[in-house]
C-alpha atoms as a PDB file:
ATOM      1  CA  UNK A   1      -0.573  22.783 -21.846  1.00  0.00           C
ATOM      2  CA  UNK A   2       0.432  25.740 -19.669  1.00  0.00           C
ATOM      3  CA  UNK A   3      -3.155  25.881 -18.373  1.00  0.00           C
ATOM      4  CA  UNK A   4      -3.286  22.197 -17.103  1.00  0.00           C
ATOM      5  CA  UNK A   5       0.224  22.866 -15.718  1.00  0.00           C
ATOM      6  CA  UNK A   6      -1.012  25.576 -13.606  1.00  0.00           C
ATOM      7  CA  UNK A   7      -3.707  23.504 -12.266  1.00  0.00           C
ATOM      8  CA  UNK A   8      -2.081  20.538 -11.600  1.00  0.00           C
ATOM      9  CA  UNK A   9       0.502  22.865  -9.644  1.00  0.00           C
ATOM     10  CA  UNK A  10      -2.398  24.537  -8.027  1.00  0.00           C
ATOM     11  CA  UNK A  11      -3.891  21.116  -6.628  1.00  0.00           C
ATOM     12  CA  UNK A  12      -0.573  19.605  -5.549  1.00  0.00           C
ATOM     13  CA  UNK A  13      -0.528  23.003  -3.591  1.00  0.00           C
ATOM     14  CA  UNK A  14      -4.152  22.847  -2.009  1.00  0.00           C
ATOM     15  CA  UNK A  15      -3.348  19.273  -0.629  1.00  0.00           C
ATOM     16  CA  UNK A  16       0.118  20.464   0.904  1.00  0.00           C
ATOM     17  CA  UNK A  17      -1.497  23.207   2.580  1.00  0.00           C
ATOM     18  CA  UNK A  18      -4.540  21.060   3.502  1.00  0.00           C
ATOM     19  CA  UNK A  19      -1.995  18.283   4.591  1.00  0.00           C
ATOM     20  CA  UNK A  20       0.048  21.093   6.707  1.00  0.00           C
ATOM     21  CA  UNK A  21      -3.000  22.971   8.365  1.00  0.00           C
ATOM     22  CA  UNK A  22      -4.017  19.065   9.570  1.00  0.00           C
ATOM     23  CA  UNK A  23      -0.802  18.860  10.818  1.00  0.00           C
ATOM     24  CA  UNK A  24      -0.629  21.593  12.823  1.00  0.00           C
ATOM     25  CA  UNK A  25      -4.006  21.035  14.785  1.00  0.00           C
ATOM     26  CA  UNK A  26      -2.859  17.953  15.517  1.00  0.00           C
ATOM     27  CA  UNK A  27       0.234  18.920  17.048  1.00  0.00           C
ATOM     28  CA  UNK A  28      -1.370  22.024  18.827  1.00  0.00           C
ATOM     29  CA  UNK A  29      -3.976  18.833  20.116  1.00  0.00           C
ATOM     30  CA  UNK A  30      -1.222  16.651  21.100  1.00  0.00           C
ATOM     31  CA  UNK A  31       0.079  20.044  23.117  1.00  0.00           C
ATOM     32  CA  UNK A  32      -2.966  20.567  25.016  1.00  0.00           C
ATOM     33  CA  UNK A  33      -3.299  16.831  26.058  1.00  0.00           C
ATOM     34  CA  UNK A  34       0.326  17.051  27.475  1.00  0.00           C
ATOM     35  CA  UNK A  35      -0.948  20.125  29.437  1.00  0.00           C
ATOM     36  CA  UNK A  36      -3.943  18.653  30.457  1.00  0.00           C
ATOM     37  CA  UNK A  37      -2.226  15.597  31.721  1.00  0.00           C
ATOM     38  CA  UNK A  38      -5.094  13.277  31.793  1.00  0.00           C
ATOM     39  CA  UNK A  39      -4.663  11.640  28.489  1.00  0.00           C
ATOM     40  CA  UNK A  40      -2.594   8.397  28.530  1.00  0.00           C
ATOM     41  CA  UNK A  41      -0.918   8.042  25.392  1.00  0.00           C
ATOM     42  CA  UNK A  42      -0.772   4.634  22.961  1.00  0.00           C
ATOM     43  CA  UNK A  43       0.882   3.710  20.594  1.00  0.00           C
ATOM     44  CA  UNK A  44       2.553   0.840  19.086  1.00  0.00           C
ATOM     45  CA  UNK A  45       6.078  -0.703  19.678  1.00  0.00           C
ATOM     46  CA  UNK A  46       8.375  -1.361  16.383  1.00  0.00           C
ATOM     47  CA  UNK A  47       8.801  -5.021  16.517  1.00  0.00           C
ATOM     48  CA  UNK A  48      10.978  -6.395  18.873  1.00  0.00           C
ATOM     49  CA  UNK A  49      10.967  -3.727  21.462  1.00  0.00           C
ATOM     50  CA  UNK A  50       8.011  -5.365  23.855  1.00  0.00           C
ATOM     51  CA  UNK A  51       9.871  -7.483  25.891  1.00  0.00           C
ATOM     52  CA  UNK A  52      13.026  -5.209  26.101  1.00  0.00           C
ATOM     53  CA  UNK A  53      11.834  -1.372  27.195  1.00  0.00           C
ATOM     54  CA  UNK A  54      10.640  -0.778  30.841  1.00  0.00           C
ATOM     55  CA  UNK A  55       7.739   1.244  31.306  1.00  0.00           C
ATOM     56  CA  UNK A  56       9.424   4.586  30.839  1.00  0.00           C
ATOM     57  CA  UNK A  57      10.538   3.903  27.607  1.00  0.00           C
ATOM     58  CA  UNK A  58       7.622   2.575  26.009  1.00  0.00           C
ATOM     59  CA  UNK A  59       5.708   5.893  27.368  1.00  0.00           C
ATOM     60  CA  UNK A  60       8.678   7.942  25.648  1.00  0.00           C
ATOM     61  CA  UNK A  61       8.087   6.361  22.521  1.00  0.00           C
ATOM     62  CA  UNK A  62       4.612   6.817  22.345  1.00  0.00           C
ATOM     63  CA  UNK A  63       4.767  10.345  22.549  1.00  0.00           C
ATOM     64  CA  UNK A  64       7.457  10.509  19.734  1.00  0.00           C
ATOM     65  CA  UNK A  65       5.324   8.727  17.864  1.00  0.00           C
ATOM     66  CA  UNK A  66       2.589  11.198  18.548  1.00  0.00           C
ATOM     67  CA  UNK A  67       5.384  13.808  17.823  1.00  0.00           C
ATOM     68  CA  UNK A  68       6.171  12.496  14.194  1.00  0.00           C
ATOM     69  CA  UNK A  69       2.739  11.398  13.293  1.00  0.00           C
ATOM     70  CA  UNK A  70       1.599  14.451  11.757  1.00  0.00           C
ATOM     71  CA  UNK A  71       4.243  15.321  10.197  1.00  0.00           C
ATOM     72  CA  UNK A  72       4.726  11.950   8.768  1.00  0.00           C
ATOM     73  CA  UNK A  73       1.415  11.862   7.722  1.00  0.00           C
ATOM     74  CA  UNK A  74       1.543  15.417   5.922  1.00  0.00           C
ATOM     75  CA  UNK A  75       4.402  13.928   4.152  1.00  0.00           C
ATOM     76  CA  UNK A  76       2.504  10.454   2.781  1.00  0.00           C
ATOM     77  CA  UNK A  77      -0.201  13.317   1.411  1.00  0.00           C
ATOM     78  CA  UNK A  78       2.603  15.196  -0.171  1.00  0.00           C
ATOM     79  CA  UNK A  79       4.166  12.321  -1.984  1.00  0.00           C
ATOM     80  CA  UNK A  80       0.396  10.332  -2.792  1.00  0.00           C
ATOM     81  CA  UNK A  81      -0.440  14.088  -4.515  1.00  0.00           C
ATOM     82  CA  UNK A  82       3.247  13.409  -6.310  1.00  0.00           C
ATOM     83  CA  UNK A  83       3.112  10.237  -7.132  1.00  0.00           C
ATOM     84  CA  UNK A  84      -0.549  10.833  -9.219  1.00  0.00           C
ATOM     85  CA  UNK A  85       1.148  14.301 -10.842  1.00  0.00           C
ATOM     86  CA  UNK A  86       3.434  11.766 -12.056  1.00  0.00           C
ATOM     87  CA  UNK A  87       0.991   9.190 -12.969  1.00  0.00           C
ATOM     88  CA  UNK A  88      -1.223  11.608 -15.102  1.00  0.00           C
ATOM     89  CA  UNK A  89       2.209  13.208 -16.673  1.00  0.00           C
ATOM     90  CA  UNK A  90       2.893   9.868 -17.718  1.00  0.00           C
ATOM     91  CA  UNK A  91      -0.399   9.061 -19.235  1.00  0.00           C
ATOM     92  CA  UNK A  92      -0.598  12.312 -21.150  1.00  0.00           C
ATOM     93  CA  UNK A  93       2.347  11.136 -23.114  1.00  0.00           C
ATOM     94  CA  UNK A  94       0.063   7.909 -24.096  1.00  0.00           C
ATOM     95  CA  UNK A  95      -2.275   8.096 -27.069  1.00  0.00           C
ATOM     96  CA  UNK A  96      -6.095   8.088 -27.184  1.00  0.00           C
ATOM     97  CA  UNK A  97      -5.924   3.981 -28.663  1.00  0.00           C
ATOM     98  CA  UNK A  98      -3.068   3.123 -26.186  1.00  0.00           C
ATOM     99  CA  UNK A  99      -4.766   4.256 -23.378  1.00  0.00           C
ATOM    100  CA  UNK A 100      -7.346   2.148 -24.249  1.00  0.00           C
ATOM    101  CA  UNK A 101      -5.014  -0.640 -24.759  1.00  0.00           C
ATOM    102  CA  UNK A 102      -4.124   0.268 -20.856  1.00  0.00           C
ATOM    103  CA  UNK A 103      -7.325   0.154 -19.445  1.00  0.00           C
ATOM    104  CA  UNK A 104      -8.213  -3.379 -21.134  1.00  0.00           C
ATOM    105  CA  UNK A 105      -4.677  -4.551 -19.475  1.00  0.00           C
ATOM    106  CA  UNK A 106      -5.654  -3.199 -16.181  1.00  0.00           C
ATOM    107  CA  UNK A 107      -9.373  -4.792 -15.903  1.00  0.00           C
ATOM    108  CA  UNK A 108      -7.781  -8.032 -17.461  1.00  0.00           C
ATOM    109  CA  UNK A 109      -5.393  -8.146 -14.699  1.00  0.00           C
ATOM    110  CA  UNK A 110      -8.187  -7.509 -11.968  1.00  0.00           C
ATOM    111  CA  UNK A 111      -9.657 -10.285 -13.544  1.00  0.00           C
ATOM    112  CA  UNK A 112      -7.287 -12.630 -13.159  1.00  0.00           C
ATOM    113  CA  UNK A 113      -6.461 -11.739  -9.670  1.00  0.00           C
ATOM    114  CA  UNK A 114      -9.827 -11.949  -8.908  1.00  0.00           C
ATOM    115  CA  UNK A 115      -9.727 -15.619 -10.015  1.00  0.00           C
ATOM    116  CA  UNK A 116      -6.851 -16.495  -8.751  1.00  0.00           C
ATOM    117  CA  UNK A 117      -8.298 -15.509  -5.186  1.00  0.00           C
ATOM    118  CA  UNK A 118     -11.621 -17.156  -5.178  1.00  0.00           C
ATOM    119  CA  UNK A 119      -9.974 -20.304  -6.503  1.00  0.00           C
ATOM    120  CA  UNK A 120      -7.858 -20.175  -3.857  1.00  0.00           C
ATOM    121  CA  UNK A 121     -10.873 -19.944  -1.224  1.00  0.00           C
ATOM    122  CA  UNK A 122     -13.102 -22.809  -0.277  1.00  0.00           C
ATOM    123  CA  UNK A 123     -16.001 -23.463  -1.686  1.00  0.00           C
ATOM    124  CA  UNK A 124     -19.157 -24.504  -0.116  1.00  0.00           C
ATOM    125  CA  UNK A 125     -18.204 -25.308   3.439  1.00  0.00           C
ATOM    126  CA  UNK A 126     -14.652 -26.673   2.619  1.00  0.00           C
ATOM    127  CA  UNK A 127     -12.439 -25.848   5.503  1.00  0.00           C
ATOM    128  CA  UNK A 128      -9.198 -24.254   4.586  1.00  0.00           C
ATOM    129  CA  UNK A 129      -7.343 -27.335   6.119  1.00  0.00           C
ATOM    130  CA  UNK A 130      -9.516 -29.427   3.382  1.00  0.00           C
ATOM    131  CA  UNK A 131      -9.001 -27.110   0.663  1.00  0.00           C
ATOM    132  CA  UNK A 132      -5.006 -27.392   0.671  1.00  0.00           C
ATOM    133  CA  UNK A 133      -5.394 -31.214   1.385  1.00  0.00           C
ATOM    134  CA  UNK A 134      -7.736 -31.332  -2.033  1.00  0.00           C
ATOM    135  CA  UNK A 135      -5.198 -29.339  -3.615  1.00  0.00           C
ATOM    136  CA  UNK A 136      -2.054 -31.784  -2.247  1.00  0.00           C
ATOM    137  CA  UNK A 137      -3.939 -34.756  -4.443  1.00  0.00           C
ATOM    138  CA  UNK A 138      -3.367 -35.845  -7.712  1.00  0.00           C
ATOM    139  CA  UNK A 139      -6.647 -35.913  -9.791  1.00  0.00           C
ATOM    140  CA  UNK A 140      -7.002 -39.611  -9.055  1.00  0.00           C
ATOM    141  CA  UNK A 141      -7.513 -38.934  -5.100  1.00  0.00           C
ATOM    142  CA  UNK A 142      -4.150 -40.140  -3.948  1.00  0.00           C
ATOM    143  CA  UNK A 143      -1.924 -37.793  -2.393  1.00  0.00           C
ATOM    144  CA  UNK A 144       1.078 -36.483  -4.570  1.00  0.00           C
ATOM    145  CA  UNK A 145       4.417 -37.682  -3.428  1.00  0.00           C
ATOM    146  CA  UNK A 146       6.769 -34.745  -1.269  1.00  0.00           C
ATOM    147  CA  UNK A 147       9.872 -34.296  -1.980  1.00  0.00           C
ATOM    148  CA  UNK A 148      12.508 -34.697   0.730  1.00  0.00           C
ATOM    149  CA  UNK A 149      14.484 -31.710   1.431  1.00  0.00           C
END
């Protein structure tokens, strides 16, 4: 128990460090384009902010956004590495027949979402426009009545 401890610790370490050492090239990257000046920076506006910020502004936000991205970035590694310590604490507690039971649950829901989506796409040709118009029928052909709101 102590020995998968220590390794589980020990790869939740190697991806912070491999997370961290990515984010520092980056940023030391993101330095030398600022020096060398010849890099226009892009990025993406948080909704909303398109039609409001001059020029200026929208160049100042895309180089906080270059700022943060690293480190925002090392910090989505740090919490996916987390969040499957957890996951694989949490299945250890499970027994060899329940986990079992788990895995026939998960592939049955795959299934079923799998159907669910290709039922959902037309078939053969159908447009998507004649797909939800089949689907608005009643299974004599005539369209089913809408309710008035």
């Amino acid at each position: 128990m102590q020995n998968m401890f220590s390794r589980r610790f020990a790869t939740v370490a190697a991806s912070l460090a491999i997370a961290l050492l990515i984010a520092c090239q980056a940023t030391a990257q993101t330095k030398e384009s600022r020096n060398g000046g010849a890099k226009k920076i892009r990025g993406r506006l948080p909704a909303h902010y398109a039609k409001i910020v001059t020029e200026e502004q929208r160049e100042q936000i895309y180089k906080i956004q270059e700022e943060y991205k690293p480190k925002i970035d090392a910090a989505k590694a740090q919490l996916d590495a987390l969040t499957k310590e957890q996951e694989d604490k949490i299945a250890a507690v499970l027994t060899s027949e329940q986990k079992k039971k788990l895995d026939d649950a998960v592939i049955e829901s795959k299934e079923k979402k799998e159907t669910k989506k290709s039922e959902k796409q037309p078939q053969n040709g159908e447009t998507v426009a004649a797909k939800k118009s089949e689907d608005k029928k009643n299974p004599d052909g005539a369209a089913k009545p809408t309710e008035a709101k």
